[in-house]
N, C-alpha and C. Protein backbone atom coordinates (compact mmCIF):
# COMPACT_ATOMS: atom_id res chain seq x y z
N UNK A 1 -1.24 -20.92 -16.27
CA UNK A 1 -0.17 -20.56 -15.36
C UNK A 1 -0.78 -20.01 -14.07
N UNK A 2 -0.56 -20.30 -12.65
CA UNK A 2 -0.76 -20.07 -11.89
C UNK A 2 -0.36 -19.18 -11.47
N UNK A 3 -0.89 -17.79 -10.95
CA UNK A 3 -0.20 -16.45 -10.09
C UNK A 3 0.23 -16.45 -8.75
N UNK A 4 1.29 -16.84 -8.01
CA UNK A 4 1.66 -16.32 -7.02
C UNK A 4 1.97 -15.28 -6.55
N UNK A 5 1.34 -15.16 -5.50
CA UNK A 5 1.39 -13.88 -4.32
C UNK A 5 2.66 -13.56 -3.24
N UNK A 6 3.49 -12.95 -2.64
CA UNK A 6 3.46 -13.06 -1.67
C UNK A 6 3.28 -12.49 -0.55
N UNK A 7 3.14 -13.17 0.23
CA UNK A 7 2.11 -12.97 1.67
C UNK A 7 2.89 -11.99 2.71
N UNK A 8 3.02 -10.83 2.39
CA UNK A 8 3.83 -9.98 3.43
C UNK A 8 3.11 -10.18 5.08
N UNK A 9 3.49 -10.55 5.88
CA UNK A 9 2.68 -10.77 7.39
C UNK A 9 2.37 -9.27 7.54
N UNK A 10 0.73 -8.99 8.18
CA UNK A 10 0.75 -7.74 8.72
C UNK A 10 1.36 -7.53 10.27
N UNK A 11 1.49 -6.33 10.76
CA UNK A 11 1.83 -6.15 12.07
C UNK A 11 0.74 -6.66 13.16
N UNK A 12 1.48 -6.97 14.25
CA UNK A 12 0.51 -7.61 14.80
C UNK A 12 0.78 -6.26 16.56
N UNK A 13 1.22 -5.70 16.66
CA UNK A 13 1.38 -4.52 17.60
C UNK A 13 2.39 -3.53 17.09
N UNK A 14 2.34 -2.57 17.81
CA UNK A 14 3.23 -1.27 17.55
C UNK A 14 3.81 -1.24 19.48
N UNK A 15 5.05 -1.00 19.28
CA UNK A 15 5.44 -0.36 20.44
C UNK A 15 5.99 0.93 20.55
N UNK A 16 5.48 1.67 21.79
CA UNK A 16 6.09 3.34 21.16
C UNK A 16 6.25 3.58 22.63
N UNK A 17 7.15 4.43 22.60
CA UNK A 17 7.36 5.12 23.77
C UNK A 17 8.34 6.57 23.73
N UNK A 18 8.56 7.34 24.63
CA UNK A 18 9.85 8.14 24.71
C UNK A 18 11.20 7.69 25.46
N UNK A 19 12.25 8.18 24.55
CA UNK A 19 13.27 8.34 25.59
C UNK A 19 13.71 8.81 26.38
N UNK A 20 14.68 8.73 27.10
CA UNK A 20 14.47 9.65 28.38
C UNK A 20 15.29 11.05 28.33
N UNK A 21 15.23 11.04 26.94
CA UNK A 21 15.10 12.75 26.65
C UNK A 21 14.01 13.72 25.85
N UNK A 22 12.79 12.36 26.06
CA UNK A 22 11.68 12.92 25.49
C UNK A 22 11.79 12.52 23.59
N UNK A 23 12.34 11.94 23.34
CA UNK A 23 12.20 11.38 21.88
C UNK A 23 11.50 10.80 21.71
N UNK A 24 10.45 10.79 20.27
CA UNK A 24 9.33 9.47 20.61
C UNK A 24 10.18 8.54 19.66
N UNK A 25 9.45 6.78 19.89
CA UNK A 25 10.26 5.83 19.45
C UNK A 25 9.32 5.02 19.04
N UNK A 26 8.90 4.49 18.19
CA UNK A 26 7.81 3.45 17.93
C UNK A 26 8.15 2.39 16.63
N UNK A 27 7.38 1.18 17.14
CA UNK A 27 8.18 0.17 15.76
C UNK A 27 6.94 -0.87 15.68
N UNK A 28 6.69 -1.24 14.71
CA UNK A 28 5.46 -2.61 14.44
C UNK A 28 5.89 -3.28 14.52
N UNK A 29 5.90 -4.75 14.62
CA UNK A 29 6.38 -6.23 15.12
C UNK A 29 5.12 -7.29 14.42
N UNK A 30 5.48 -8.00 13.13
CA UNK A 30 4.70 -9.15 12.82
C UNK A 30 4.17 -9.78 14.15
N UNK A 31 3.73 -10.91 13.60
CA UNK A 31 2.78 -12.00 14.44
C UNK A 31 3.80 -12.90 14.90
N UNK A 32 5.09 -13.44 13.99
CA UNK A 32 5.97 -13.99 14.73
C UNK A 32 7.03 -13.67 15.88
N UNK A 33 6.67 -12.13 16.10
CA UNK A 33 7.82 -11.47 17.00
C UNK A 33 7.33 -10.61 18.08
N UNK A 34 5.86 -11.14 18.82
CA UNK A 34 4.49 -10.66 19.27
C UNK A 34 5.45 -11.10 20.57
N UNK A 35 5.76 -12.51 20.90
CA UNK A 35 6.35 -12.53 22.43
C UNK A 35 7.60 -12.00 23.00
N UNK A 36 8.26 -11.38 21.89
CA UNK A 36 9.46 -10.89 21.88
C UNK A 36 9.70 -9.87 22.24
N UNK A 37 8.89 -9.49 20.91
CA UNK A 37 8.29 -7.43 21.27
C UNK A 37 7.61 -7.39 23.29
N UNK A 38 6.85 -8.00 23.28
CA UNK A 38 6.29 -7.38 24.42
C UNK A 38 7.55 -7.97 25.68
N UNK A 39 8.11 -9.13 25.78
CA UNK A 39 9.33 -8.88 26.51
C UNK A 39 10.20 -7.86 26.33
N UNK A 40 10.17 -7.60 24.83
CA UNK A 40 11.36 -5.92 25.24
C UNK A 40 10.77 -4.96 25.53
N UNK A 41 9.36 -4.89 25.00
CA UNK A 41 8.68 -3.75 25.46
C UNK A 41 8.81 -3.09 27.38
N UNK A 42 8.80 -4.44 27.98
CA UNK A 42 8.88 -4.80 29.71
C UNK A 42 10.26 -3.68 29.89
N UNK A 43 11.34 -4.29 29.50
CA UNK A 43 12.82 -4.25 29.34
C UNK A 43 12.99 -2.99 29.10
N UNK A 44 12.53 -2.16 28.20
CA UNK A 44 12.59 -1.00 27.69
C UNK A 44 11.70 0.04 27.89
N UNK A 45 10.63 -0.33 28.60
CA UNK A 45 9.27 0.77 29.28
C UNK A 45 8.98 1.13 28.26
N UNK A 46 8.57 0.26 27.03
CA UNK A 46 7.55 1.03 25.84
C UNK A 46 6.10 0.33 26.48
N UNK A 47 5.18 1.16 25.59
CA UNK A 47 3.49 0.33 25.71
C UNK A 47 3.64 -0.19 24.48
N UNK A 48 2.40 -0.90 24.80
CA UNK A 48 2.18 -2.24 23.54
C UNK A 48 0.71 -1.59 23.13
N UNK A 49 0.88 -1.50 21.79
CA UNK A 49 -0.61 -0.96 20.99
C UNK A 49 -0.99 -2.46 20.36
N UNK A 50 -2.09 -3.42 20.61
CA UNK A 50 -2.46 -3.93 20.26
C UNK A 50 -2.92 -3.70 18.91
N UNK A 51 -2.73 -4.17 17.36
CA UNK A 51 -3.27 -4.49 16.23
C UNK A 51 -4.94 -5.02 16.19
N UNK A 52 -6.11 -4.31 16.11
CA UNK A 52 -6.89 -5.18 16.44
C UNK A 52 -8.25 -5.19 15.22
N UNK A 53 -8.25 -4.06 14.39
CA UNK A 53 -8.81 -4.10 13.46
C UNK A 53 -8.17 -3.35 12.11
N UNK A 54 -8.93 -3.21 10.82
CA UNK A 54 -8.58 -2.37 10.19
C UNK A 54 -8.02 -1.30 9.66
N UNK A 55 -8.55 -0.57 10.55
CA UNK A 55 -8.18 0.91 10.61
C UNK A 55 -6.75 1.06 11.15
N UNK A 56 -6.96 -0.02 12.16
CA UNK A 56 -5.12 -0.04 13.13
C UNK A 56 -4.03 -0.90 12.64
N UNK A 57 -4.98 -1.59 11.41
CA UNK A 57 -4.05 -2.43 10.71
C UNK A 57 -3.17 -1.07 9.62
N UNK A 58 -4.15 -0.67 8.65
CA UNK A 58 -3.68 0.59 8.24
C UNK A 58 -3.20 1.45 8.32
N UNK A 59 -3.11 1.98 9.68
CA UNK A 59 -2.09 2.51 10.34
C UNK A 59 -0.95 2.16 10.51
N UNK A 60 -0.88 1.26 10.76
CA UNK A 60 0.45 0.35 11.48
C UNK A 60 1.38 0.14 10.05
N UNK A 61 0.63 0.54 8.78
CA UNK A 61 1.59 -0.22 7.73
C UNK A 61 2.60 1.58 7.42
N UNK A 62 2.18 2.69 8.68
CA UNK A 62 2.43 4.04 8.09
C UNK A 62 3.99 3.71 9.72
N UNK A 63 4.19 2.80 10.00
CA UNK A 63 4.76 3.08 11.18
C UNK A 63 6.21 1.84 11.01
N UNK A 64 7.43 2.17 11.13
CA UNK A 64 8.57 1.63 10.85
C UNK A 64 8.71 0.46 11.84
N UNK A 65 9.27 -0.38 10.82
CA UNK A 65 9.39 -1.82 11.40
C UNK A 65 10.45 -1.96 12.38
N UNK A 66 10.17 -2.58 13.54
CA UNK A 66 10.88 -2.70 15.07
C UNK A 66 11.53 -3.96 14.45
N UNK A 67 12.54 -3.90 14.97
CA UNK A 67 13.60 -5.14 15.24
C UNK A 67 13.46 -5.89 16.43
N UNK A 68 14.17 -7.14 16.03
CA UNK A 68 14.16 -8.05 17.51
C UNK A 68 15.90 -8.88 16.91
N UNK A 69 16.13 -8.90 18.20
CA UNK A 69 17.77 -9.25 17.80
C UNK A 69 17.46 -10.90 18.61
N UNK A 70 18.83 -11.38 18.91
CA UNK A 70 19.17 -13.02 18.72
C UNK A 70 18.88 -13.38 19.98
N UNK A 71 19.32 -11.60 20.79
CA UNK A 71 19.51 -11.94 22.18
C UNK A 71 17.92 -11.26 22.87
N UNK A 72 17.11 -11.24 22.06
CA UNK A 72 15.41 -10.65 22.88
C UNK A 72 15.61 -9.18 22.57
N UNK A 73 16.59 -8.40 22.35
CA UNK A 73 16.65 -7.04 22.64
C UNK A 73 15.71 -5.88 21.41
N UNK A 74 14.98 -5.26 21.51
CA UNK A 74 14.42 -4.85 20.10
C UNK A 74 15.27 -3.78 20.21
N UNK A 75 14.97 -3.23 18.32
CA UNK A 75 15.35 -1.65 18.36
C UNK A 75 14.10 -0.97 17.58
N UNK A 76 13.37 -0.12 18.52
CA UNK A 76 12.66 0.29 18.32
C UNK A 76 13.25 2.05 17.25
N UNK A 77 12.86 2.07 16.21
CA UNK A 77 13.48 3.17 15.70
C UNK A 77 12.66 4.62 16.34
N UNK A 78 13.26 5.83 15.72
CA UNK A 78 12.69 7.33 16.10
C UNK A 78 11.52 7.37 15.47
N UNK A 79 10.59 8.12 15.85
CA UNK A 79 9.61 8.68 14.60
C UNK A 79 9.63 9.78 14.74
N UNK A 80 8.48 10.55 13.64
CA UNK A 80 8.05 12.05 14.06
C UNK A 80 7.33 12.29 15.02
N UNK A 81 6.84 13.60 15.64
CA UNK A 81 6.34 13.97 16.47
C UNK A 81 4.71 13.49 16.65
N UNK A 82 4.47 13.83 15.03
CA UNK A 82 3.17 13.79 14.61
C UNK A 82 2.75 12.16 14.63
N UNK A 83 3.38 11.18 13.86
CA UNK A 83 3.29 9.84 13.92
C UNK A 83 3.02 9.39 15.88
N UNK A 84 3.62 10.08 16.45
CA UNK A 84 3.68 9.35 18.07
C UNK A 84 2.54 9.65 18.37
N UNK A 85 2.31 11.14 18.22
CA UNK A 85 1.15 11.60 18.32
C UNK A 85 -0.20 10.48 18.28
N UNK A 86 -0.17 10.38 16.62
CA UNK A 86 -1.31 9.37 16.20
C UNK A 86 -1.43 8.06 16.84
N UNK A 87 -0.26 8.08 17.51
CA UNK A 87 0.02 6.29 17.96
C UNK A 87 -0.64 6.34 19.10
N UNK A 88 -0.24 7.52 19.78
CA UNK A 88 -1.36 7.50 21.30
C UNK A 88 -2.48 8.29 21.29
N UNK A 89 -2.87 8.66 20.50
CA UNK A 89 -4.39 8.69 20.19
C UNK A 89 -4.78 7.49 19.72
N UNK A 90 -4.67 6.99 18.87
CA UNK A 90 -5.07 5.23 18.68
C UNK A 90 -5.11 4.48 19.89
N UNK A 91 -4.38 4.50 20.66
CA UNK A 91 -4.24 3.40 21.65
C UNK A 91 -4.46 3.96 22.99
N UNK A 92 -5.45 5.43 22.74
CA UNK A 92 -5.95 5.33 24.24
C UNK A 92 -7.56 4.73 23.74
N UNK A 93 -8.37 4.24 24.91
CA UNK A 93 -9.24 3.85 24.96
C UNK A 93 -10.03 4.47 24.88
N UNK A 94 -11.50 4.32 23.84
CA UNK A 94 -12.38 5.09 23.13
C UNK A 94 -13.00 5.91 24.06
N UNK A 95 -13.49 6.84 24.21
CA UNK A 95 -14.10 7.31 25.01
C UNK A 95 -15.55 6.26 26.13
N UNK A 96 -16.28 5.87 25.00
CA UNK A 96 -17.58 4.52 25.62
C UNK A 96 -16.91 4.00 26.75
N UNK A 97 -15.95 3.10 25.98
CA UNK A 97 -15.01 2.24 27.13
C UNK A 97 -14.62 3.13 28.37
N UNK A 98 -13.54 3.91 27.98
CA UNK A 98 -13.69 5.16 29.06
C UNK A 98 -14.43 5.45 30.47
N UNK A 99 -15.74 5.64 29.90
CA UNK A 99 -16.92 6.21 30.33
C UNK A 99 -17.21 4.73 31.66
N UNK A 100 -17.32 3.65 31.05
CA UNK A 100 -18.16 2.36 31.10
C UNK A 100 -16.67 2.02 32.93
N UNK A 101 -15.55 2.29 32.03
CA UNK A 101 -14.81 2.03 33.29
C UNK A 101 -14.56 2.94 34.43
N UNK A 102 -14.81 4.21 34.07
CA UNK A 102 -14.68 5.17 35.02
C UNK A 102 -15.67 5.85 35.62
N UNK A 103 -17.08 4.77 35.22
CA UNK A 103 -18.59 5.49 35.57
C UNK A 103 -18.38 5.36 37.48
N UNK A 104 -19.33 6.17 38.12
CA UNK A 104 -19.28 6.06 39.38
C UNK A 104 -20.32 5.42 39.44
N UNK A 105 -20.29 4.13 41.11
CA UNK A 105 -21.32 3.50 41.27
C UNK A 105 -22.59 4.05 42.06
N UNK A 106 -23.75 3.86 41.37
CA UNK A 106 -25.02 4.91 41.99
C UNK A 106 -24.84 5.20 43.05
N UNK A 107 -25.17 6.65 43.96
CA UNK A 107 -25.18 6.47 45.52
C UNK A 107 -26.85 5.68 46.05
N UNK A 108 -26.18 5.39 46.89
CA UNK A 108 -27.66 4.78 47.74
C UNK A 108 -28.75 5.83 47.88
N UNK A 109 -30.25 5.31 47.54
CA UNK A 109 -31.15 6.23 47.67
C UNK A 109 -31.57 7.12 49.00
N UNK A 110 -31.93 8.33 48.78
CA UNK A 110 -31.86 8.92 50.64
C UNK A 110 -32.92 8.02 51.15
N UNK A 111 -32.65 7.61 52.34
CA UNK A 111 -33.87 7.25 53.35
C UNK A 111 -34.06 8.56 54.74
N UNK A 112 -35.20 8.12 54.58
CA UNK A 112 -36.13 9.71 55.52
C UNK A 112 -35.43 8.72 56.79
N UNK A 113 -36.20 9.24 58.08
CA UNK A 113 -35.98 8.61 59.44
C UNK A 113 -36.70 7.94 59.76
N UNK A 114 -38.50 8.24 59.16
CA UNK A 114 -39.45 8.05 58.82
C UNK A 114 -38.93 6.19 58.86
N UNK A 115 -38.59 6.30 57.39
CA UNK A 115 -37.93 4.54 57.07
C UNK A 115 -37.29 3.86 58.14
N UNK A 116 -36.56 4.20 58.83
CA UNK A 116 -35.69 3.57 59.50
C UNK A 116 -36.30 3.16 60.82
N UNK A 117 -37.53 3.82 61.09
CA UNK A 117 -38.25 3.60 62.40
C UNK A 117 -38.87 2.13 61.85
């Protein structure tokens, strides 16, 4: 007898944001609802947390599933304080990266007058 599985899709982003009374709001979105989500995301001023490894896959299975309706519109549900929290610590950029984009470019070496003659 053969065992079948089935294949729950993982999330493929989280969108989170506040409302504009300061509520946080965040929802995961499979792989089939990736162009949807980020059009409502536009629509609705959430950010888009990219899904991109493990750890954020694991996460994402601790974070309530976003809707997408007939007409594009999502509903992103409430969370806790603490969950939003974690969501934007995840999805700011590691510190390295950070560093690598916000390094300043060398200044030019001093030249005497000496040189310039």
């Amino acid at each position: 007898m053969t065992k079948t599985t089935n294949h729950v899709p993982q999330p493929s982003l989280i969108l989170f944001g506040l409302t504009s009374i300061g509520k946080p709001k965040a929802g995961a979105f499979k792989p089939t609802e990736v162009e949807a989500a980020r059009k409502a995301a536009a629509k609705l001023g959430l950010q888009v947390f990219e899904i991109a490894d493990e750890n954020s896959r694991a996460f994402a299975a601790k974070v309530p599933a976003g809707r997408i309706h007939g007409h594009g519109d999502a509903i992103v549900p409430f969370v806790p304080k603490a969950l939003y929290a974690s969501i934007e610590s995840l999805a700011r950029p590691k510190p390295a990266t950070a560093a690598k984009l916000n390094s300043p470019i060398a200044p030019p070496s001093p030249v005497s007058a000496r040189q310039l003659e």
